[in-house]
C-alpha atoms as a PDB file:
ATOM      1  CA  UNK A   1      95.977  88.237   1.883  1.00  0.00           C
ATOM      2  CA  UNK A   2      99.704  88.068   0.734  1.00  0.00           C
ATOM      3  CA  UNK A   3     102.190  90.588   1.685  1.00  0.00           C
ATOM      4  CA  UNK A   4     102.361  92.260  -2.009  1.00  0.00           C
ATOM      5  CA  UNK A   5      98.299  92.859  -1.751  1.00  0.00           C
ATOM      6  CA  UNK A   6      98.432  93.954   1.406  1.00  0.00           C
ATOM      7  CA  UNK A   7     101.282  96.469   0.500  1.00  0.00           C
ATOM      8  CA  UNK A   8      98.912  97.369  -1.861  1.00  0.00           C
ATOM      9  CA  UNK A   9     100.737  95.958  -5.174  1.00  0.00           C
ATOM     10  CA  UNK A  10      97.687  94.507  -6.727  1.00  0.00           C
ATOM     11  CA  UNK A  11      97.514  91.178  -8.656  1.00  0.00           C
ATOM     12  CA  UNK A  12      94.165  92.355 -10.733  1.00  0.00           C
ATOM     13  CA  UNK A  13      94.133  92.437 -14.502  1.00  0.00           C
ATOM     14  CA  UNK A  14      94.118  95.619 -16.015  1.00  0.00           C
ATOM     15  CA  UNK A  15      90.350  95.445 -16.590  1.00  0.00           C
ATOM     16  CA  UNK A  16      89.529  95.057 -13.311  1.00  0.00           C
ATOM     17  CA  UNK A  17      89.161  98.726 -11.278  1.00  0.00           C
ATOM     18  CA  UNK A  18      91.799 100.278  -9.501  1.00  0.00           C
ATOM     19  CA  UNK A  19      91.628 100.097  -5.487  1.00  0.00           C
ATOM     20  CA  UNK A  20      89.819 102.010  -3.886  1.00  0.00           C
ATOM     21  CA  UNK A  21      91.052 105.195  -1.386  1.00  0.00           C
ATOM     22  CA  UNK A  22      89.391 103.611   1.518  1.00  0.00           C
ATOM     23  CA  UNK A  23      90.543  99.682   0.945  1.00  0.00           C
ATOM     24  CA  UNK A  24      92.767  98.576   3.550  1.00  0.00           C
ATOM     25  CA  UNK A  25      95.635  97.479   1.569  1.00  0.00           C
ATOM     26  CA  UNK A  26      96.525 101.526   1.381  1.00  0.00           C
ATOM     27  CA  UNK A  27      99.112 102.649   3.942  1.00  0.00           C
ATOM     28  CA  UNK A  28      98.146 105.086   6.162  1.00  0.00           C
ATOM     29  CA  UNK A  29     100.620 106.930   7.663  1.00  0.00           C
ATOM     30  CA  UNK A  30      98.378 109.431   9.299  1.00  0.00           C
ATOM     31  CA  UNK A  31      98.588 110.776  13.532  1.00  0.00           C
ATOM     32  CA  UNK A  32      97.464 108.564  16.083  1.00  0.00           C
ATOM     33  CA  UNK A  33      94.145 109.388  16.114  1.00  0.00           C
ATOM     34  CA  UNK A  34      93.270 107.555  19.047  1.00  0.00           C
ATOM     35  CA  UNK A  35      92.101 109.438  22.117  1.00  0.00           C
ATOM     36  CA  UNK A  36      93.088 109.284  25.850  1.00  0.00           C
ATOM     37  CA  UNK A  37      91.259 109.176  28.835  1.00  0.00           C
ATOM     38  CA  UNK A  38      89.866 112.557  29.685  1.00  0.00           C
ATOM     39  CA  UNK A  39      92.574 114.552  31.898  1.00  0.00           C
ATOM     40  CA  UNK A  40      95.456 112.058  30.467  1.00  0.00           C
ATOM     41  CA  UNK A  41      97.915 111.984  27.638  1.00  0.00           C
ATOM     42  CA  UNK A  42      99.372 109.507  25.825  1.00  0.00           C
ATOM     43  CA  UNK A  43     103.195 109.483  24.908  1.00  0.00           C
ATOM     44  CA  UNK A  44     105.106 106.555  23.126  1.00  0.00           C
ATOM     45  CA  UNK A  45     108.046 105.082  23.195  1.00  0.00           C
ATOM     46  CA  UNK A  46     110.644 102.385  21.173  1.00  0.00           C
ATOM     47  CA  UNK A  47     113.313 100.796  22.573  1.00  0.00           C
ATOM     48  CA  UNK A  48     113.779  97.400  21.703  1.00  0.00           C
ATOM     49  CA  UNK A  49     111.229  94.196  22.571  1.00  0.00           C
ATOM     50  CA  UNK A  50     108.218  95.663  23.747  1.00  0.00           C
ATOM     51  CA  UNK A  51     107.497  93.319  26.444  1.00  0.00           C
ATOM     52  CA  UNK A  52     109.776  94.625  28.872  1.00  0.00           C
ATOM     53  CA  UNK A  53     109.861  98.016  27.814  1.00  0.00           C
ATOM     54  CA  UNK A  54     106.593  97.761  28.607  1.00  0.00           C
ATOM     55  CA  UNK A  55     106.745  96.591  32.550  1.00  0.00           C
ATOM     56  CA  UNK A  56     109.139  99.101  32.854  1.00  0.00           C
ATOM     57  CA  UNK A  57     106.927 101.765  32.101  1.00  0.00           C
ATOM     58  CA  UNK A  58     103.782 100.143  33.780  1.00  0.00           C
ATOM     59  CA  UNK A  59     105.835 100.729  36.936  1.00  0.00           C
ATOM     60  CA  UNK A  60     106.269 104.098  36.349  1.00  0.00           C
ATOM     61  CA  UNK A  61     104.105 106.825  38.934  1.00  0.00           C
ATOM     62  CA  UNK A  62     101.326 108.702  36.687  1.00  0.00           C
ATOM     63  CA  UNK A  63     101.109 106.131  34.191  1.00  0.00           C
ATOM     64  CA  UNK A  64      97.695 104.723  34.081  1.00  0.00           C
ATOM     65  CA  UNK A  65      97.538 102.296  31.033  1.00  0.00           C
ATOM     66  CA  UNK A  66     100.156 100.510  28.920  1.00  0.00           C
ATOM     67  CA  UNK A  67      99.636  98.728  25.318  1.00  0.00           C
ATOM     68  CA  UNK A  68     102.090  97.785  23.418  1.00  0.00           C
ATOM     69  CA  UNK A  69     101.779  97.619  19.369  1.00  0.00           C
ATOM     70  CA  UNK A  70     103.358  98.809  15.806  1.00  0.00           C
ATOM     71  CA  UNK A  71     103.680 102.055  14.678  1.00  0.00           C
ATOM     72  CA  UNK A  72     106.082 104.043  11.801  1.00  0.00           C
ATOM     73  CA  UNK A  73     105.680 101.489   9.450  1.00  0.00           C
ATOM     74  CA  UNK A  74     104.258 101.040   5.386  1.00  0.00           C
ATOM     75  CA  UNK A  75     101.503  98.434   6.008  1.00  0.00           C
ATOM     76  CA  UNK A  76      98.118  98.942   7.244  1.00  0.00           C
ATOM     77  CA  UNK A  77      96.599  96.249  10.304  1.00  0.00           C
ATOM     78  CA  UNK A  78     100.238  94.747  10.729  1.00  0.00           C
ATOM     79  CA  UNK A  79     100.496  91.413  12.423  1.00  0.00           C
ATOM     80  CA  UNK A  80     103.903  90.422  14.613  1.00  0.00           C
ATOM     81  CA  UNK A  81     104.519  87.861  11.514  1.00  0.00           C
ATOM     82  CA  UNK A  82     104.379  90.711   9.239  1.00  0.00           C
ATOM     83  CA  UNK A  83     106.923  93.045  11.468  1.00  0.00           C
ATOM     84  CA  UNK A  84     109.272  90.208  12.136  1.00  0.00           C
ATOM     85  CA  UNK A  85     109.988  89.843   8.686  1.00  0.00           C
ATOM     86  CA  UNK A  86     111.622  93.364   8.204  1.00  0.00           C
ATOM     87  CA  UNK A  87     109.793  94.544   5.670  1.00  0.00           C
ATOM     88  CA  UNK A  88     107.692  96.742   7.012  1.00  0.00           C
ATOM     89  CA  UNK A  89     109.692  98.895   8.701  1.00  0.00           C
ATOM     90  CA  UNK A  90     107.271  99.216  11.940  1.00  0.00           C
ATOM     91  CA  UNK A  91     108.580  99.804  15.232  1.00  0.00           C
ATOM     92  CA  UNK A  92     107.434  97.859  18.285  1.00  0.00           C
ATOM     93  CA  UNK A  93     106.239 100.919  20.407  1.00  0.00           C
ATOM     94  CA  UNK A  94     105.041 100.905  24.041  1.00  0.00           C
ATOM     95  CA  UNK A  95     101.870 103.296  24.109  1.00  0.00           C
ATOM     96  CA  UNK A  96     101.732 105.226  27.556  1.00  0.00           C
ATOM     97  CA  UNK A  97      98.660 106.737  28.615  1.00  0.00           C
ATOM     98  CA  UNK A  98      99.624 108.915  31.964  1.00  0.00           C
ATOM     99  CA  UNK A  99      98.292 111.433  34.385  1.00  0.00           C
ATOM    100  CA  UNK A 100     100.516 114.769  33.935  1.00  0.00           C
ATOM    101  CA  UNK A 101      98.972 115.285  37.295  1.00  0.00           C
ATOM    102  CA  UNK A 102     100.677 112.400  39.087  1.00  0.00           C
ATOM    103  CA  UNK A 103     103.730 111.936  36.840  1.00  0.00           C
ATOM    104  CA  UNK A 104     105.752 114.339  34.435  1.00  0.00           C
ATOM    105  CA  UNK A 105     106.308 113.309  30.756  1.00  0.00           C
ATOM    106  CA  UNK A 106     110.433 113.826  31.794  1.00  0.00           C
ATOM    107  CA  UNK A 107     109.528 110.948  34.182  1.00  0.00           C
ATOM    108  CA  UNK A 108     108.516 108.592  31.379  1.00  0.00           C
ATOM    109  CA  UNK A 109     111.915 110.211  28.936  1.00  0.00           C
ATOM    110  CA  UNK A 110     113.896 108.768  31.883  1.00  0.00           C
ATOM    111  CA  UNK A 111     112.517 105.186  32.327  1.00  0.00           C
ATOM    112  CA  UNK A 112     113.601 105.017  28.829  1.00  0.00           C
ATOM    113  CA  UNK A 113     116.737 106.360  28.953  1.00  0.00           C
ATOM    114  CA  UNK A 114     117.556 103.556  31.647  1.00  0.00           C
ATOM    115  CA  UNK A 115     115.947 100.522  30.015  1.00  0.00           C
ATOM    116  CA  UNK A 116     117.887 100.456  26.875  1.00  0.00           C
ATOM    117  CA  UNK A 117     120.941 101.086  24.556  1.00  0.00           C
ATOM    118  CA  UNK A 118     120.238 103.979  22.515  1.00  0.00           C
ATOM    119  CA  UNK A 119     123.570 103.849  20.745  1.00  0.00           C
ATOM    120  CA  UNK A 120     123.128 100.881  19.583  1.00  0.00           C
ATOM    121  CA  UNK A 121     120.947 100.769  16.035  1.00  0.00           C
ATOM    122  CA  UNK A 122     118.540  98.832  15.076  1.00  0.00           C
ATOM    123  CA  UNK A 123     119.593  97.132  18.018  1.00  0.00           C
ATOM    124  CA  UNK A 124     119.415  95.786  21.927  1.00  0.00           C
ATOM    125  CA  UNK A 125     121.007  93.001  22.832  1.00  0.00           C
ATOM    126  CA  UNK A 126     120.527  89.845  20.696  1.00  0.00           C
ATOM    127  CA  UNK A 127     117.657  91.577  19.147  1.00  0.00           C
ATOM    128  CA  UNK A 128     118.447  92.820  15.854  1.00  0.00           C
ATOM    129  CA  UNK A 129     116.208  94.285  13.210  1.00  0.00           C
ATOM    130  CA  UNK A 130     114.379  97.426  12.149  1.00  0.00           C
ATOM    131  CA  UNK A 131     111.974  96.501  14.475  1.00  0.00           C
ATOM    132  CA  UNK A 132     113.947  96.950  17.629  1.00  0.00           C
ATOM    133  CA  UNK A 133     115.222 100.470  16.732  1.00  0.00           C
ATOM    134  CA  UNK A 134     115.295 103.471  19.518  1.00  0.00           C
ATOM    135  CA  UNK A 135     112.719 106.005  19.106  1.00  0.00           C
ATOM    136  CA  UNK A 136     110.440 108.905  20.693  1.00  0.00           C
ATOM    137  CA  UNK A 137     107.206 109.302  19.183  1.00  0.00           C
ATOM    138  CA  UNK A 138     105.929 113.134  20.278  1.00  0.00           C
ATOM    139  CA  UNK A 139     101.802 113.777  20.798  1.00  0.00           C
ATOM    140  CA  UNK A 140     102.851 117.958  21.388  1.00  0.00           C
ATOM    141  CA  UNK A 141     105.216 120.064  20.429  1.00  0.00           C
ATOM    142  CA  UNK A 142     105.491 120.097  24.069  1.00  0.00           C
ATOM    143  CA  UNK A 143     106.595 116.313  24.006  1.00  0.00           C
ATOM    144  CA  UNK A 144     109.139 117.212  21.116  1.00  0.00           C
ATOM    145  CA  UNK A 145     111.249 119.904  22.818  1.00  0.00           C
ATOM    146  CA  UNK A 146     111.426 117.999  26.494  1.00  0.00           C
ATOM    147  CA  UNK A 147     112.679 114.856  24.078  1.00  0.00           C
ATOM    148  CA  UNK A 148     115.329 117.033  22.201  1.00  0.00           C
ATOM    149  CA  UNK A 149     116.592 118.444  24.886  1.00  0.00           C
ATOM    150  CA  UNK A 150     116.460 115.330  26.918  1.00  0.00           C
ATOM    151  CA  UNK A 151     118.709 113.592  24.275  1.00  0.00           C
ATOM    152  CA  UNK A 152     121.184 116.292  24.421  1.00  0.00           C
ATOM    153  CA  UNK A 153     121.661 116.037  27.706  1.00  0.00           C
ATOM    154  CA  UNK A 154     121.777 111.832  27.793  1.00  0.00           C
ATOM    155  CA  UNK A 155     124.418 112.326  24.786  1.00  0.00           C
ATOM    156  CA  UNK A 156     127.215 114.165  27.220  1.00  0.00           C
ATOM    157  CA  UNK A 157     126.958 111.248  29.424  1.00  0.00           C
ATOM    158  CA  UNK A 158     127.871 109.041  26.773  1.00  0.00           C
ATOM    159  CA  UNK A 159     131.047 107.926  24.156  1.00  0.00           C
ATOM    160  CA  UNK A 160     129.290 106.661  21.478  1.00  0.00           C
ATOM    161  CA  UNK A 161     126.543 108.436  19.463  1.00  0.00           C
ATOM    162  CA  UNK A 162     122.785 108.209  20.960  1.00  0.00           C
ATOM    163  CA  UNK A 163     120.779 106.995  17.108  1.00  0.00           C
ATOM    164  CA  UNK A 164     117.546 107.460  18.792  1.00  0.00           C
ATOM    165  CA  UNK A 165     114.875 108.781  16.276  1.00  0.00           C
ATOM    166  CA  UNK A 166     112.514 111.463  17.536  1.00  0.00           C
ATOM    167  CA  UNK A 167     109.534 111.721  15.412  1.00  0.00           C
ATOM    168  CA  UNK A 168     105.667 112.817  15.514  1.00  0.00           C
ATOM    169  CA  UNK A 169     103.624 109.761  16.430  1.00  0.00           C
ATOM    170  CA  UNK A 170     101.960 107.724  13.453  1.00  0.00           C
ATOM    171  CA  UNK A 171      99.094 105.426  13.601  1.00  0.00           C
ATOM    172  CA  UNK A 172      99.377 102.963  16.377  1.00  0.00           C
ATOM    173  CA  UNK A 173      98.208  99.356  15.872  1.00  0.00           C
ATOM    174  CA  UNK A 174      97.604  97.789  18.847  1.00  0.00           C
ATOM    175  CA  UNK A 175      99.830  93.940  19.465  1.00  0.00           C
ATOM    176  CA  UNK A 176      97.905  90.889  19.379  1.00  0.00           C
ATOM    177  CA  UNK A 177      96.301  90.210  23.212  1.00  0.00           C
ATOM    178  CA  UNK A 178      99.376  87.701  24.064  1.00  0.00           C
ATOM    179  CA  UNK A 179     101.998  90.165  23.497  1.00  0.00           C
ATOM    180  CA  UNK A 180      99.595  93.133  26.311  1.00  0.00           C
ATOM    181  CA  UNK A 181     101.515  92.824  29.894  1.00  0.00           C
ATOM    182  CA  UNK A 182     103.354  89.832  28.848  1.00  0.00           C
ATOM    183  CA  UNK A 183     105.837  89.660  31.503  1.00  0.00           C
ATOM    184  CA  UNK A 184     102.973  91.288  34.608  1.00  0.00           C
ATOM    185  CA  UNK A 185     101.010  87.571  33.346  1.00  0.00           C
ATOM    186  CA  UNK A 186     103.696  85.600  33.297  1.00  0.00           C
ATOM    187  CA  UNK A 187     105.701  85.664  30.203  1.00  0.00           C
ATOM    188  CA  UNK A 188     107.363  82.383  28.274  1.00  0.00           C
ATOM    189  CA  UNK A 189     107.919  80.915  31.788  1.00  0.00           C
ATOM    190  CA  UNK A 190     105.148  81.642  33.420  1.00  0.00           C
ATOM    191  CA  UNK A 191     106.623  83.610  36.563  1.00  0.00           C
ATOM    192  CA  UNK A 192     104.754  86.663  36.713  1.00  0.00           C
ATOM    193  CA  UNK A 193     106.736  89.961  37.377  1.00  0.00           C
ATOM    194  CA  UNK A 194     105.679  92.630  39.303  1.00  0.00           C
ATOM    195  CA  UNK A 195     104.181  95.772  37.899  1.00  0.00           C
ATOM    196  CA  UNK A 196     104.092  97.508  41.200  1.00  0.00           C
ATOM    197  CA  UNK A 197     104.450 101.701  40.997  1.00  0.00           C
ATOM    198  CA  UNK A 198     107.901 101.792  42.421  1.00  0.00           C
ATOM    199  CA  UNK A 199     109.133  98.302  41.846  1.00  0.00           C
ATOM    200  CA  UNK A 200     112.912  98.161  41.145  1.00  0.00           C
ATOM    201  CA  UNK A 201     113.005  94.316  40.508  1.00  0.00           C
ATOM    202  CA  UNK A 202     115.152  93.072  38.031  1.00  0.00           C
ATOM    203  CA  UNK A 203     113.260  92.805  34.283  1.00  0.00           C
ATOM    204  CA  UNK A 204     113.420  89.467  32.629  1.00  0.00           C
ATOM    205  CA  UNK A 205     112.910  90.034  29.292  1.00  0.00           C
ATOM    206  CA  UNK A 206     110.909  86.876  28.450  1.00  0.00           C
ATOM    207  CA  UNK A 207     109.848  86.047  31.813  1.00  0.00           C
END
């Protein structure tokens, strides 16, 4: 299917019938629907390549799954073709699923505080594009207020202006399987990094 159909901008002739409600060339822009594990919560986070946003958080204590994937975006079932092209206007998210028993959600706020550049937009390091923008995406209204308040208190610690966007958390499409724990298998290079609880090595970014 071509981008146009697929951002639902039809090439029928105007006898044949309009699409349906239900076709997947509509774009849903609906909650993450998706459910965690029983007793866990899911939180998720942009802030820059996914891949070693990713390890970062897989390293954090409580956190008991990682995926990384697409989310804020205007096309339904996006592929990482379709977001590197900047037109979609997806994020590449890291979905956390974590234990508020074994590790606070102002844990996870401060992994990403230290991984990236949130003055920086659209933005982090030789990565530029939409794609690569700094974002919190809240489950709770819970979620929302510790990330307000958690960006007000990064921002006096800072010069320049913290762009992060803070916003309810859309549909998540899950990354192909290659991108999932990219650096923990072994990245480009094939040297795996550790995803140990606790770790403090270094991050390569493409392994």
């Amino acid at each position: 299917m071509n981008l146009l159909a697929k951002l639902g901008f039809s090439t029928r002739s105007p006898t044949e019938p309009s699409v349906d409600a239900s076709s997947s060339s509509l774009l849903p822009q609906g909650p993450d629907e998706d459910i965690p594990a029983p007793g866990q919560q899911f939180a998720q986070f942009g802030a820059g390549c996914f891949w070693g946003v990713e390890l970062a958080f897989q390293r954090v204590s409580g956190v008991t799954k990682t995926e990384v994937g697409y989310t804020q975006g205007l096309l339904h079932n996006p592929t990482y073709e379709d977001i590197c092209s900047g037109t979609t206007n997806h994020s590449e998210v890291v979905r956390v699923q974590y234990d508020p028993k074994e590790g606070s959600y102002e844990a996870l706020l401060d992994a990403f505080w230290q991984r990236h550049d949130p003055t920086t937009l659209n933005r982090q390091g030789n990565d530029v594009g939409t794609q690569y923008r700094s974002g919190i995406y809240f489950y709770t209204p819970e979620q929302e207020k510790a990330a307000l308040e958690s960006k007000d208190r990064h921002q006096k610690l800072l010069n320049r202006t913290i762009v992060t966007e803070i916003l309810p958390a859309k549909k998540f499409y899950r990354a192909e399987d290659y991108h999932q724990q990219y650096l923990e298998k072994g990245g480009r290079f094939g040297f795996k990094q550790s995803a140990d609880k606790g770790c403090n090595d270094p991050i390569r970014c493409y392994g």
